[in-house]
Structures are given as C-alpha cells and as structure tokens.
N, C-alpha and C. Protein backbone atom coordinates (compact mmCIF):
# COMPACT_ATOMS: atom_id res chain seq x y z
N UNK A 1 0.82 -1.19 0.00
CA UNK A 1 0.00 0.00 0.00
C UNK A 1 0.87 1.26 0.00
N UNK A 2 2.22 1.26 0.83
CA UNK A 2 2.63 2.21 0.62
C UNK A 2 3.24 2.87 -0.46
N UNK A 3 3.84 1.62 -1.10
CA UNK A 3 4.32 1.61 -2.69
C UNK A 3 3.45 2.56 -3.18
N UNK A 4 1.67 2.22 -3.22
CA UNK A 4 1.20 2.56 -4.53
C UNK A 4 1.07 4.30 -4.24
N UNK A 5 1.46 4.73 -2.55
CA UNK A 5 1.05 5.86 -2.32
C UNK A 5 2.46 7.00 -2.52
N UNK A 6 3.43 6.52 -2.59
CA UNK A 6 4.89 6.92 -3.16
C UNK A 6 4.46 7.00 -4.58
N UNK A 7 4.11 5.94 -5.19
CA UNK A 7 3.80 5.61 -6.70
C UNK A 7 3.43 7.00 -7.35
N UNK A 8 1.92 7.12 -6.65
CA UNK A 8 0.90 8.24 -6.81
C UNK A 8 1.67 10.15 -6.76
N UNK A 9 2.14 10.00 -5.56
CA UNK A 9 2.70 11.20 -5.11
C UNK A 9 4.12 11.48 -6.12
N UNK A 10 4.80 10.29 -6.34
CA UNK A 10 5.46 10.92 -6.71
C UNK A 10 7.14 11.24 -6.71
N UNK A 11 7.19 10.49 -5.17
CA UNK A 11 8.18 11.70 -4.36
C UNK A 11 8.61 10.07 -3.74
N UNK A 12 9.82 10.36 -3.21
CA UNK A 12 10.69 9.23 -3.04
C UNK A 12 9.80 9.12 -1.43
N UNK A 13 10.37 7.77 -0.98
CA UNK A 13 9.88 7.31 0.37
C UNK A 13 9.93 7.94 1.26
N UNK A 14 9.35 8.98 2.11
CA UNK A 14 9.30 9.08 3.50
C UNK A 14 9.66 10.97 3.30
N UNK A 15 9.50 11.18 2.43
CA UNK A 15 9.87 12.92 2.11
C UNK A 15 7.86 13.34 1.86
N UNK A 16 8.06 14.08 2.55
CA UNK A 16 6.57 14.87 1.99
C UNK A 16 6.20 15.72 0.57
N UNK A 17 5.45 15.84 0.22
CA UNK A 17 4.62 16.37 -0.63
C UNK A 17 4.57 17.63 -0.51
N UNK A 18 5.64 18.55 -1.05
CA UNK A 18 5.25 19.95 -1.44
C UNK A 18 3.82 20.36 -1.21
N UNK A 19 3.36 21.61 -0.64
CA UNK A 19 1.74 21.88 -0.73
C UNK A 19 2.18 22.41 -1.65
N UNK A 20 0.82 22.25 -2.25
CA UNK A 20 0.08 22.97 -3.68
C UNK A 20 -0.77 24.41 -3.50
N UNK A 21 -1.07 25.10 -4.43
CA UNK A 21 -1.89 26.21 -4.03
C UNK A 21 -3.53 25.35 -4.02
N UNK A 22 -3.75 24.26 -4.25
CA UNK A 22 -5.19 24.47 -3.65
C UNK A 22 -5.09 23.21 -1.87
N UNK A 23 -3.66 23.20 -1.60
CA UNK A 23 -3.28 22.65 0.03
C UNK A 23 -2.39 24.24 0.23
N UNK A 24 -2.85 24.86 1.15
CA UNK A 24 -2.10 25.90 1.57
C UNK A 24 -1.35 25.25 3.08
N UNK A 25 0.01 25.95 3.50
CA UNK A 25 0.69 25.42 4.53
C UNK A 25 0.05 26.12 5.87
N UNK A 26 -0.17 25.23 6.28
CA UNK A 26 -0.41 25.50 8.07
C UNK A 26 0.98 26.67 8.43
N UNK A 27 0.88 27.20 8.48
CA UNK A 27 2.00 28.27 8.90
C UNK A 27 1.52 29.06 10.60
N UNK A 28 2.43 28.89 11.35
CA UNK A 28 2.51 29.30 13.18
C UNK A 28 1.63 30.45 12.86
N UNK A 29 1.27 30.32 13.86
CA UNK A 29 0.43 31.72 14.18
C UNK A 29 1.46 32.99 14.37
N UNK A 30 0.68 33.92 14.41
CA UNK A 30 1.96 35.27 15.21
C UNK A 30 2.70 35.09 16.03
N UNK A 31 3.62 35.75 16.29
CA UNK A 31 4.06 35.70 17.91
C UNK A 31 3.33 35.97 18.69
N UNK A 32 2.68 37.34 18.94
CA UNK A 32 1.40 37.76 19.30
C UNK A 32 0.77 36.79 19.62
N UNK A 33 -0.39 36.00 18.80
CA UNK A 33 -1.05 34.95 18.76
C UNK A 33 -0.76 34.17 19.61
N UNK A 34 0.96 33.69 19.43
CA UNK A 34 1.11 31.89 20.24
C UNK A 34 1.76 32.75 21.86
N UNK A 35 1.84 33.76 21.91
CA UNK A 35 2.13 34.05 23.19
C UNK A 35 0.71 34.50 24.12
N UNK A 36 -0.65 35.01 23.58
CA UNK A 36 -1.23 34.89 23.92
C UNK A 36 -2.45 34.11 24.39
N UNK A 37 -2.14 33.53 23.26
CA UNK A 37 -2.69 31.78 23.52
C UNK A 37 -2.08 31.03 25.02
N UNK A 38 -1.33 31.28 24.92
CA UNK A 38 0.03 30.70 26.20
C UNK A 38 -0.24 30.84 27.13
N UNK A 39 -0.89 32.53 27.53
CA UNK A 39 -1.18 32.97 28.70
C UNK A 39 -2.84 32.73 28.88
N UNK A 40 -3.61 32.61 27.72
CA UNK A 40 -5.04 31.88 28.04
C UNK A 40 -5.20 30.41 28.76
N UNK A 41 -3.96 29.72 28.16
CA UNK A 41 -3.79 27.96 28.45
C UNK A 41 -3.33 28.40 30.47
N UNK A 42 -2.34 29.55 30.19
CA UNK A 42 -2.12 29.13 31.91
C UNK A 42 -2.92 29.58 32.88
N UNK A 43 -4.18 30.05 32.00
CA UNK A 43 -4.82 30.70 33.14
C UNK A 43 -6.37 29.93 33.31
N UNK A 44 -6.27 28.77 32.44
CA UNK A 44 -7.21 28.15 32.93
C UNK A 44 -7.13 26.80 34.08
N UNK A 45 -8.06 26.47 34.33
CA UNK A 45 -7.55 24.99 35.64
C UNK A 45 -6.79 23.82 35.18
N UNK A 46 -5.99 23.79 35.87
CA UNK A 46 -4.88 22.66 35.51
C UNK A 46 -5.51 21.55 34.58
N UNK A 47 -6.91 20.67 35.20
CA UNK A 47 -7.07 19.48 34.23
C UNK A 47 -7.90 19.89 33.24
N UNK A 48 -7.70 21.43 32.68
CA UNK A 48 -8.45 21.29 31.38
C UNK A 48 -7.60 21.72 30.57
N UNK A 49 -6.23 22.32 31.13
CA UNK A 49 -5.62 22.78 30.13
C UNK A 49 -4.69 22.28 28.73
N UNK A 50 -4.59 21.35 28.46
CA UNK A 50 -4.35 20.63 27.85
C UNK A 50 -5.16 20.42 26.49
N UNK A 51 -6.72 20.15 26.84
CA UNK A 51 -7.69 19.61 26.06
C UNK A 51 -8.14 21.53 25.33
N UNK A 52 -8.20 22.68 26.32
CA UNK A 52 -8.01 23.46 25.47
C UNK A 52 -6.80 24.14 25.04
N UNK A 53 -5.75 23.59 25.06
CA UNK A 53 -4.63 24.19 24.32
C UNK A 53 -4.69 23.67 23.58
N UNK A 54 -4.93 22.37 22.82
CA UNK A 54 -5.39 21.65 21.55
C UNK A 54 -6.25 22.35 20.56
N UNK A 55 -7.34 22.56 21.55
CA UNK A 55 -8.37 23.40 20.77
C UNK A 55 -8.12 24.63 20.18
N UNK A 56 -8.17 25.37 21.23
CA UNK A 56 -7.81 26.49 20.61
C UNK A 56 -6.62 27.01 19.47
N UNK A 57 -5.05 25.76 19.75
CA UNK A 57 -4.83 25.87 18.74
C UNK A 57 -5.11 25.50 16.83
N UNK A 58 -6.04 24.71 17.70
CA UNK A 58 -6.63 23.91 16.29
C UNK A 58 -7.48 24.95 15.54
N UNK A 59 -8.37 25.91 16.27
CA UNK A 59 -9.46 26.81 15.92
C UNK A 59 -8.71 27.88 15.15
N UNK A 60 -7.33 28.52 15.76
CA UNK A 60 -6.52 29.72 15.60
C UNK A 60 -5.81 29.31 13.87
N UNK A 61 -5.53 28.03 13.59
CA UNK A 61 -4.54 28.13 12.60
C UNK A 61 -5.36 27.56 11.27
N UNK A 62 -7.03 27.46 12.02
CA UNK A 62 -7.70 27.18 10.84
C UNK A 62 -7.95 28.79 10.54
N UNK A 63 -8.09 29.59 10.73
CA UNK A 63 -8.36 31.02 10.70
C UNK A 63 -6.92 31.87 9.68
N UNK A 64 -8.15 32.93 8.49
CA UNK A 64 -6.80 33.36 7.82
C UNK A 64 -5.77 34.06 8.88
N UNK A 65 -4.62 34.51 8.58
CA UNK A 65 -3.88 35.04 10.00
C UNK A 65 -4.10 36.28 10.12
N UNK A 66 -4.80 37.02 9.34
CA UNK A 66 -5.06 38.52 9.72
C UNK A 66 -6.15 38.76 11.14
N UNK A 67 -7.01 37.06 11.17
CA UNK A 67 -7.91 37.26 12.42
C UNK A 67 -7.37 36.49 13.45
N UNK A 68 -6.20 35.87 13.31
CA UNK A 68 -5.49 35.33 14.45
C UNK A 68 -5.11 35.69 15.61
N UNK A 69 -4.28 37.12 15.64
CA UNK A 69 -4.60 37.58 16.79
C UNK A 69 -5.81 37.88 17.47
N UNK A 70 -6.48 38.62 16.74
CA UNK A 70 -7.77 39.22 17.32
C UNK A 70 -9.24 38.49 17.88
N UNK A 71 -8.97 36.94 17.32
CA UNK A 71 -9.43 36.10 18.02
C UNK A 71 -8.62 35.27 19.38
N UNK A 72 -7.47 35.21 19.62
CA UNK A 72 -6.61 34.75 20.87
C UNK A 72 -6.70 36.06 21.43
N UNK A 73 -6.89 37.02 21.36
CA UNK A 73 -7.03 38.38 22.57
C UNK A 73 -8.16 38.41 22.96
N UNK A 74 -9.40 37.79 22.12
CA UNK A 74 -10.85 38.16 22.60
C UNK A 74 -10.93 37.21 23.75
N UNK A 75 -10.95 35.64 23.07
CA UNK A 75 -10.56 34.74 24.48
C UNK A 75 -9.42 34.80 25.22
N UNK A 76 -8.65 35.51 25.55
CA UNK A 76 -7.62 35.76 26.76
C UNK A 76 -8.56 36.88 27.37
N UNK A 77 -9.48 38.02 26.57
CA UNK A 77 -10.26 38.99 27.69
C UNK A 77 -11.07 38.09 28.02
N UNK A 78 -11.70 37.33 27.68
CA UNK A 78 -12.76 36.20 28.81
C UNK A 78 -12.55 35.00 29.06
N UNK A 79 -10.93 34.83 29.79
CA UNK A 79 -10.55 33.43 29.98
C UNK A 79 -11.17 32.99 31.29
N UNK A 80 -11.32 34.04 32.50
CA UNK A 80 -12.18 34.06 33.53
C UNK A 80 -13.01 33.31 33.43
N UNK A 81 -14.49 33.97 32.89
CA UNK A 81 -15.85 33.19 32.59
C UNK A 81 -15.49 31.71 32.16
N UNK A 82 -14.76 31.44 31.34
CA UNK A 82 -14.17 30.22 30.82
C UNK A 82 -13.80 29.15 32.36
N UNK A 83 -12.64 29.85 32.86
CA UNK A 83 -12.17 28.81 34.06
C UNK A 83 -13.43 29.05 35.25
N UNK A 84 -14.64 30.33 35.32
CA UNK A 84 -15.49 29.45 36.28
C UNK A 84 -16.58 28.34 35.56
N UNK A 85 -16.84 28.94 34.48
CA UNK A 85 -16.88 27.44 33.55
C UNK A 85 -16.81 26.45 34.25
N UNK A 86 -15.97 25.91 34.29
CA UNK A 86 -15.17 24.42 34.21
C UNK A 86 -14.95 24.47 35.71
N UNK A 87 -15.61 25.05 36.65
CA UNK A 87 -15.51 24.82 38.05
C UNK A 87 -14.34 25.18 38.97
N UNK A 88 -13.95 25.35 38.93
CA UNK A 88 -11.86 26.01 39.30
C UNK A 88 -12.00 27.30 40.21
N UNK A 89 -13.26 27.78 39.68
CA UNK A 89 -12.92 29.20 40.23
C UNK A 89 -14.78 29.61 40.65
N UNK A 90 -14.55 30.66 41.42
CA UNK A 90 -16.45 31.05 41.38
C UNK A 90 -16.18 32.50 41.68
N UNK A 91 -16.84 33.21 40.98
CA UNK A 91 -17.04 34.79 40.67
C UNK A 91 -17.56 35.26 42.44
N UNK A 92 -18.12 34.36 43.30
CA UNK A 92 -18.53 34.55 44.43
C UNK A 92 -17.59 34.41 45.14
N UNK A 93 -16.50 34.24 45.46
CA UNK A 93 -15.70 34.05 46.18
C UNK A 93 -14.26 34.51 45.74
N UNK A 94 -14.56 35.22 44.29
CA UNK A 94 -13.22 36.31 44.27
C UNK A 94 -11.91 35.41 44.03
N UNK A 95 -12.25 34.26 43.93
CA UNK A 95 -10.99 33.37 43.65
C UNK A 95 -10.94 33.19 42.23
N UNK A 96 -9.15 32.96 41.69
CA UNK A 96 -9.13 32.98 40.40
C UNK A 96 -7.87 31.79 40.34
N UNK A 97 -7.94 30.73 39.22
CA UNK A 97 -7.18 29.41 38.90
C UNK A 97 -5.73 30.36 38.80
C-alpha cells in the first residue's frame, strides 16, 4: 500500500509532498497569537488545560492570519468566565485558577 502511495505522489519514500496552491501550509500563528494563547492555556484549571490548548490551537490556525490575533485576545479577555466554567474558580468568592 505504501508503494502505490509513493507511486501516486510521486516523491521518493518518507519525504513529503510539497503543498500545492489548492493545500495551503499550516504556517505558526503570530508571535502575538502563540504568546497569547500561552497565557489563556495558563490561566485556565490545571485538568483542562491541555484539552483546550489543543483546541484552541486547532481553531486559531484554521483562521486566515489577519484574524489570528484578534481572536486569541478576545478569548484571553474572557478566559475568567471560561475557568469558572469548568468549576476552578467562582465569581462569588473572588478566587481565580
């Protein structure tokens, strides 16, 4: 099977496939972006952070990059609501993860 998929592509064993213009490259977010992402991941409760640092990076690099930042700053202004969310924290008691 792998033969026929070298075959197909093209391209010697175990080297990737140039993207094409209709595969555009996943390219990092901003600096901006992955540093504020960073500080959203540490400011939520320990056992969720993980499952949304996945996410959110998954959400951010599907996005063209002109809205990349400006979507990781909107959720870093309401990472709060987020971690009492998920139980960690309660707006009644002034405590924060």
């Amino acid at each position: 099977m792998q033969d026929l998929l070298v075959a197909e592509n093209r391209t010697p064993a175990g080297c990737r496939r140039p993207a094409t213009s209709a595969e555009p490259r996943r390219a990092r977010p901003p600096w901006l972006a992955r540093i504020a992402l960073d500080l959203t991941v540490r400011m939520l409760p320990a056992a969720h952070r993980e499952r949304y640092a996945r996410e959110l990076s998954a959400d951010v690099v599907s996005m063209p990059r002109r809205e990349q930042v400006r979507h990781v700053l909107s959720v870093l202004l309401h990472v709060q609501q987020l971690a009492w969310a998920l139980g960690d924290a309660s707006p009644e008691e002034g405590r924060y993860p």
